[in-house]
C-alpha atoms as a PDB file:
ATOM      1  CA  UNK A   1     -19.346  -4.644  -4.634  1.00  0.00           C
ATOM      2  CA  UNK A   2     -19.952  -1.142  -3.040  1.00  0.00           C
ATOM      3  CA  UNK A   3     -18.227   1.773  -2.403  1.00  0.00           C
ATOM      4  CA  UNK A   4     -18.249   3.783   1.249  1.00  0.00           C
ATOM      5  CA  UNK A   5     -17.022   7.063   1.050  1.00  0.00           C
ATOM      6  CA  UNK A   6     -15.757   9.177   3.839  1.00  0.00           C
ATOM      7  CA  UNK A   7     -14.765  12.785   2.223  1.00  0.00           C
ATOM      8  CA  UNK A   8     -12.986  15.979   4.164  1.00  0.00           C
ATOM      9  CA  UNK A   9     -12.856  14.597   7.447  1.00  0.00           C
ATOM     10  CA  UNK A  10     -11.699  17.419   9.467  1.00  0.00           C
ATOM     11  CA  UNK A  11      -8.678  16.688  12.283  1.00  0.00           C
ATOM     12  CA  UNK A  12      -6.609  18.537  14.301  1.00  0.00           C
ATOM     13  CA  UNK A  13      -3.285  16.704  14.539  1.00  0.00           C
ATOM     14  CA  UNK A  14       0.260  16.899  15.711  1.00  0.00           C
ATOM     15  CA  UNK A  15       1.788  15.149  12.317  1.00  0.00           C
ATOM     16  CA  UNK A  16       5.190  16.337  11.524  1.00  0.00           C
ATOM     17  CA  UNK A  17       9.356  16.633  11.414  1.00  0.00           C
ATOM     18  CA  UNK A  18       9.442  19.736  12.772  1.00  0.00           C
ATOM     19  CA  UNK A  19       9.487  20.420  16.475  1.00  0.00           C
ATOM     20  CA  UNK A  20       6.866  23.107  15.793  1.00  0.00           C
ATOM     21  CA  UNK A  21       4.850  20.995  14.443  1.00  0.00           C
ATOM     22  CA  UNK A  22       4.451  18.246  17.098  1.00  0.00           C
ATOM     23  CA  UNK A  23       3.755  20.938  19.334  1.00  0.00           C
ATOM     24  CA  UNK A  24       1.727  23.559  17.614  1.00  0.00           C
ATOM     25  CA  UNK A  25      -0.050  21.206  15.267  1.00  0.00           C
ATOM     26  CA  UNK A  26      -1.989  22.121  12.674  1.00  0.00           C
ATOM     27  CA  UNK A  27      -5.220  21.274  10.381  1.00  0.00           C
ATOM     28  CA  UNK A  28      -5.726  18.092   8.382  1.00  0.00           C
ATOM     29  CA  UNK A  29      -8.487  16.516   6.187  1.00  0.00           C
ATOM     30  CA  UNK A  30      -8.289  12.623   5.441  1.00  0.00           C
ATOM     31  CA  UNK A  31     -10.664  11.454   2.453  1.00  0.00           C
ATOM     32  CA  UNK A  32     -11.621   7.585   2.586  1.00  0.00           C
ATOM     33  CA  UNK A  33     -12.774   4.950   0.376  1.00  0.00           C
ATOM     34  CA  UNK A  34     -13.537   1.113   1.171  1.00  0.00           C
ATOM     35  CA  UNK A  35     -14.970  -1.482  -0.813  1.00  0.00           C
ATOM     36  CA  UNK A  36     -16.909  -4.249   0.432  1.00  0.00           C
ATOM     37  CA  UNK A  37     -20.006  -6.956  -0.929  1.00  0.00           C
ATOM     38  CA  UNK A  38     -23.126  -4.519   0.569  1.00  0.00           C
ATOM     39  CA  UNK A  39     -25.539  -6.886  -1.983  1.00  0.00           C
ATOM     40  CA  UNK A  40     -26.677  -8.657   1.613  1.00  0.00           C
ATOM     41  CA  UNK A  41     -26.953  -4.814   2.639  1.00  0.00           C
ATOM     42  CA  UNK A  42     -28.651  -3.733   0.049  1.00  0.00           C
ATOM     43  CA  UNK A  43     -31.814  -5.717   0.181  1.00  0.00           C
ATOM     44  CA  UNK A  44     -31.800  -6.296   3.909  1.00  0.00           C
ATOM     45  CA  UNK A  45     -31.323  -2.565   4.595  1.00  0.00           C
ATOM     46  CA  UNK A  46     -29.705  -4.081   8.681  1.00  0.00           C
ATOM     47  CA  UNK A  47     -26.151  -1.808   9.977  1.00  0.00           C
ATOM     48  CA  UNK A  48     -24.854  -5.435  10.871  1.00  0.00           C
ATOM     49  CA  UNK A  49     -24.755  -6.451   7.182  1.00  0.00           C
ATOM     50  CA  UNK A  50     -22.527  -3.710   6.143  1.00  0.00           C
ATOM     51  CA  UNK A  51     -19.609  -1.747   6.742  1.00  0.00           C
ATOM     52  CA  UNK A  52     -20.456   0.726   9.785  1.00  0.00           C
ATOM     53  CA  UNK A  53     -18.981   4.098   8.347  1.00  0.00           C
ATOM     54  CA  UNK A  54     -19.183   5.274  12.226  1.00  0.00           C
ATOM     55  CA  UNK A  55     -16.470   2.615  12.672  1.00  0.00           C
ATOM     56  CA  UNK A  56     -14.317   3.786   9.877  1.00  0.00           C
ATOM     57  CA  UNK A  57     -14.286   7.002  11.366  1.00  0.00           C
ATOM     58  CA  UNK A  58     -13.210   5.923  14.861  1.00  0.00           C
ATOM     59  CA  UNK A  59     -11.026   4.128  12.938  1.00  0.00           C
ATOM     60  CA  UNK A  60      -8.847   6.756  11.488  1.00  0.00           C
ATOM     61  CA  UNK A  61      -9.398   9.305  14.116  1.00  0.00           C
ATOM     62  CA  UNK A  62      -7.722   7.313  16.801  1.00  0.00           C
ATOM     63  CA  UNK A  63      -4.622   6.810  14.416  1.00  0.00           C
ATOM     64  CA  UNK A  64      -5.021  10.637  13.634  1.00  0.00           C
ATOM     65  CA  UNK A  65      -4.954  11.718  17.066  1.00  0.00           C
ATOM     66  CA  UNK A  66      -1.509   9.881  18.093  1.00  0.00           C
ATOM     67  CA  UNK A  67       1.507  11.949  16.772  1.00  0.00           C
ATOM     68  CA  UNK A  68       3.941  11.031  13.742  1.00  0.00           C
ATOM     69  CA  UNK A  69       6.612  12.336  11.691  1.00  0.00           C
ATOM     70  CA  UNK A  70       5.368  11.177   8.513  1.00  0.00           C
ATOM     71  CA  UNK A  71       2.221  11.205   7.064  1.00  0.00           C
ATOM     72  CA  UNK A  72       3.022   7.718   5.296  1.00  0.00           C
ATOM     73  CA  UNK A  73       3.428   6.334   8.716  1.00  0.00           C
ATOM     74  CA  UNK A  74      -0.235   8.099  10.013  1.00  0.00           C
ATOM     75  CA  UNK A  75      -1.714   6.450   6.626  1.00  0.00           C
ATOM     76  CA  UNK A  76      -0.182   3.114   6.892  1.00  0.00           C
ATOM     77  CA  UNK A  77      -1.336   2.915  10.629  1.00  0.00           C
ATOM     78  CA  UNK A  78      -5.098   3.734   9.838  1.00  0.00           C
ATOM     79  CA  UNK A  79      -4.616   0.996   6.807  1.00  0.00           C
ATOM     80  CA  UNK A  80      -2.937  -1.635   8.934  1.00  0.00           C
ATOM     81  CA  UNK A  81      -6.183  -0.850  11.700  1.00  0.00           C
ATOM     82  CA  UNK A  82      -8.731  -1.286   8.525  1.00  0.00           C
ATOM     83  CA  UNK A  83      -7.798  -4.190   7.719  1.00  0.00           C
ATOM     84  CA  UNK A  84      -7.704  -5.490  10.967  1.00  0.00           C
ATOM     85  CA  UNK A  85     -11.095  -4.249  12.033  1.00  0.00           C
ATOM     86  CA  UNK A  86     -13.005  -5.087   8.857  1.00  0.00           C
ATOM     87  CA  UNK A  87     -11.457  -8.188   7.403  1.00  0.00           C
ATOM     88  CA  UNK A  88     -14.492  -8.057   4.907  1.00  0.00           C
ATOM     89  CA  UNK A  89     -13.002  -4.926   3.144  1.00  0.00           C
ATOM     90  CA  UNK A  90     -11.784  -6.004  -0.644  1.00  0.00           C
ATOM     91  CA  UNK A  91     -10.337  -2.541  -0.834  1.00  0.00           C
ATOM     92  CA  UNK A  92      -9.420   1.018   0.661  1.00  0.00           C
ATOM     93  CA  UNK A  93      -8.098   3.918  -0.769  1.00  0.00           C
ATOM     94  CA  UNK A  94      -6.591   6.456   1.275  1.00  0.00           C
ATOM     95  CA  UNK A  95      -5.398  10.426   1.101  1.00  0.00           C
ATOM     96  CA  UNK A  96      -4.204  12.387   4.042  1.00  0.00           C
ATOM     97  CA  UNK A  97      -4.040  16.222   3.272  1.00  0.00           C
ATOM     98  CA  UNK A  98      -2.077  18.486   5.544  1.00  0.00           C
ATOM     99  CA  UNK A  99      -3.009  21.969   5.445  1.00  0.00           C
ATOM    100  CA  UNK A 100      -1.343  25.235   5.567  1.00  0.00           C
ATOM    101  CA  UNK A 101       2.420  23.020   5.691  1.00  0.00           C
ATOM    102  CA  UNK A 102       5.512  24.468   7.042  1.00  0.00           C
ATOM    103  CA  UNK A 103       7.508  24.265   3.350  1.00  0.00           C
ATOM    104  CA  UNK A 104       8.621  27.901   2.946  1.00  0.00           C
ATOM    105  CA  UNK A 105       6.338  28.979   0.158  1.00  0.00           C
ATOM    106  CA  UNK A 106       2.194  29.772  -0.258  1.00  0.00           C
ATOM    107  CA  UNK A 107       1.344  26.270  -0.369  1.00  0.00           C
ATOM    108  CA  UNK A 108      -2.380  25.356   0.303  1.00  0.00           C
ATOM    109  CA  UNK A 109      -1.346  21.481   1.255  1.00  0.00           C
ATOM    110  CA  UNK A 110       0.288  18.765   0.687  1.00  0.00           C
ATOM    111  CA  UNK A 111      -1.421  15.270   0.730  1.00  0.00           C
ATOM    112  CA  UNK A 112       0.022  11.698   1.132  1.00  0.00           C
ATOM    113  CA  UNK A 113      -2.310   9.214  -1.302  1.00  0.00           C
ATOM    114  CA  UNK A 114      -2.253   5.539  -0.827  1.00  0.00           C
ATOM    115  CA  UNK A 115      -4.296   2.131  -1.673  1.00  0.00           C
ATOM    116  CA  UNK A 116      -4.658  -1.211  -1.020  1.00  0.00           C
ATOM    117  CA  UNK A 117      -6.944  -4.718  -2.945  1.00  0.00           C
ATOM    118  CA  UNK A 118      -7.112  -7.654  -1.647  1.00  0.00           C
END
């Protein structure tokens, strides 16, 4: 098993309950981690025998760029697309971090954290 990593990935989105929000938007980071077999990967050192981390980007930056309420909706969205687009993932971990939130307070962000195994 390996580990793919996509850290701090840098969207602006129009996530939110407030009207505000799903018109003004505001900054978000999304980290990502997948697990997959990359032993074919390793030793072959070929794109088409591991997880393309371009994909996983597209991935979660289509489902980042179509408006929500909730940030568990955004997250379960780019999870449901995951899985769907690499079946060969064993695992993904997920955090979406919304910064700068509307809360009434100095708050730096708030972040929505899920997971899934096969």
């Amino acid at each position: 098993m390996g580990t793919i990593l996509l850290e701090g990935m840098e969207f602006f989105s129009y996530h939110g309950c407030f009207k505000e929000e799903q018109l003004i938007g505001t900054k978000f980071t999304v980290d990502l981690a997948v697990e997959a077999d990359m032993q074919v990967a390793e030793v072959s050192d070929r794109l088409v025998e591991t997880v393309d981390y371009v994909g996983l980007y597209k991935a979660v930056k289509k489902q980042m760029d179509t408006k929500a309420y909730l940030l568990e909706h955004v997250a379960w969205r780019i999870m449901e697309s995951l899985k769907t687009s690499f079946p060969e993932l064993s695992s993904i971990e997920l955090k979406i971090n919304k910064i700068n939130p509307p809360i009434g307070g100095k708050v730096h962000q708030v972040c929505y954290a899920t997971s899934w195994r096969k």
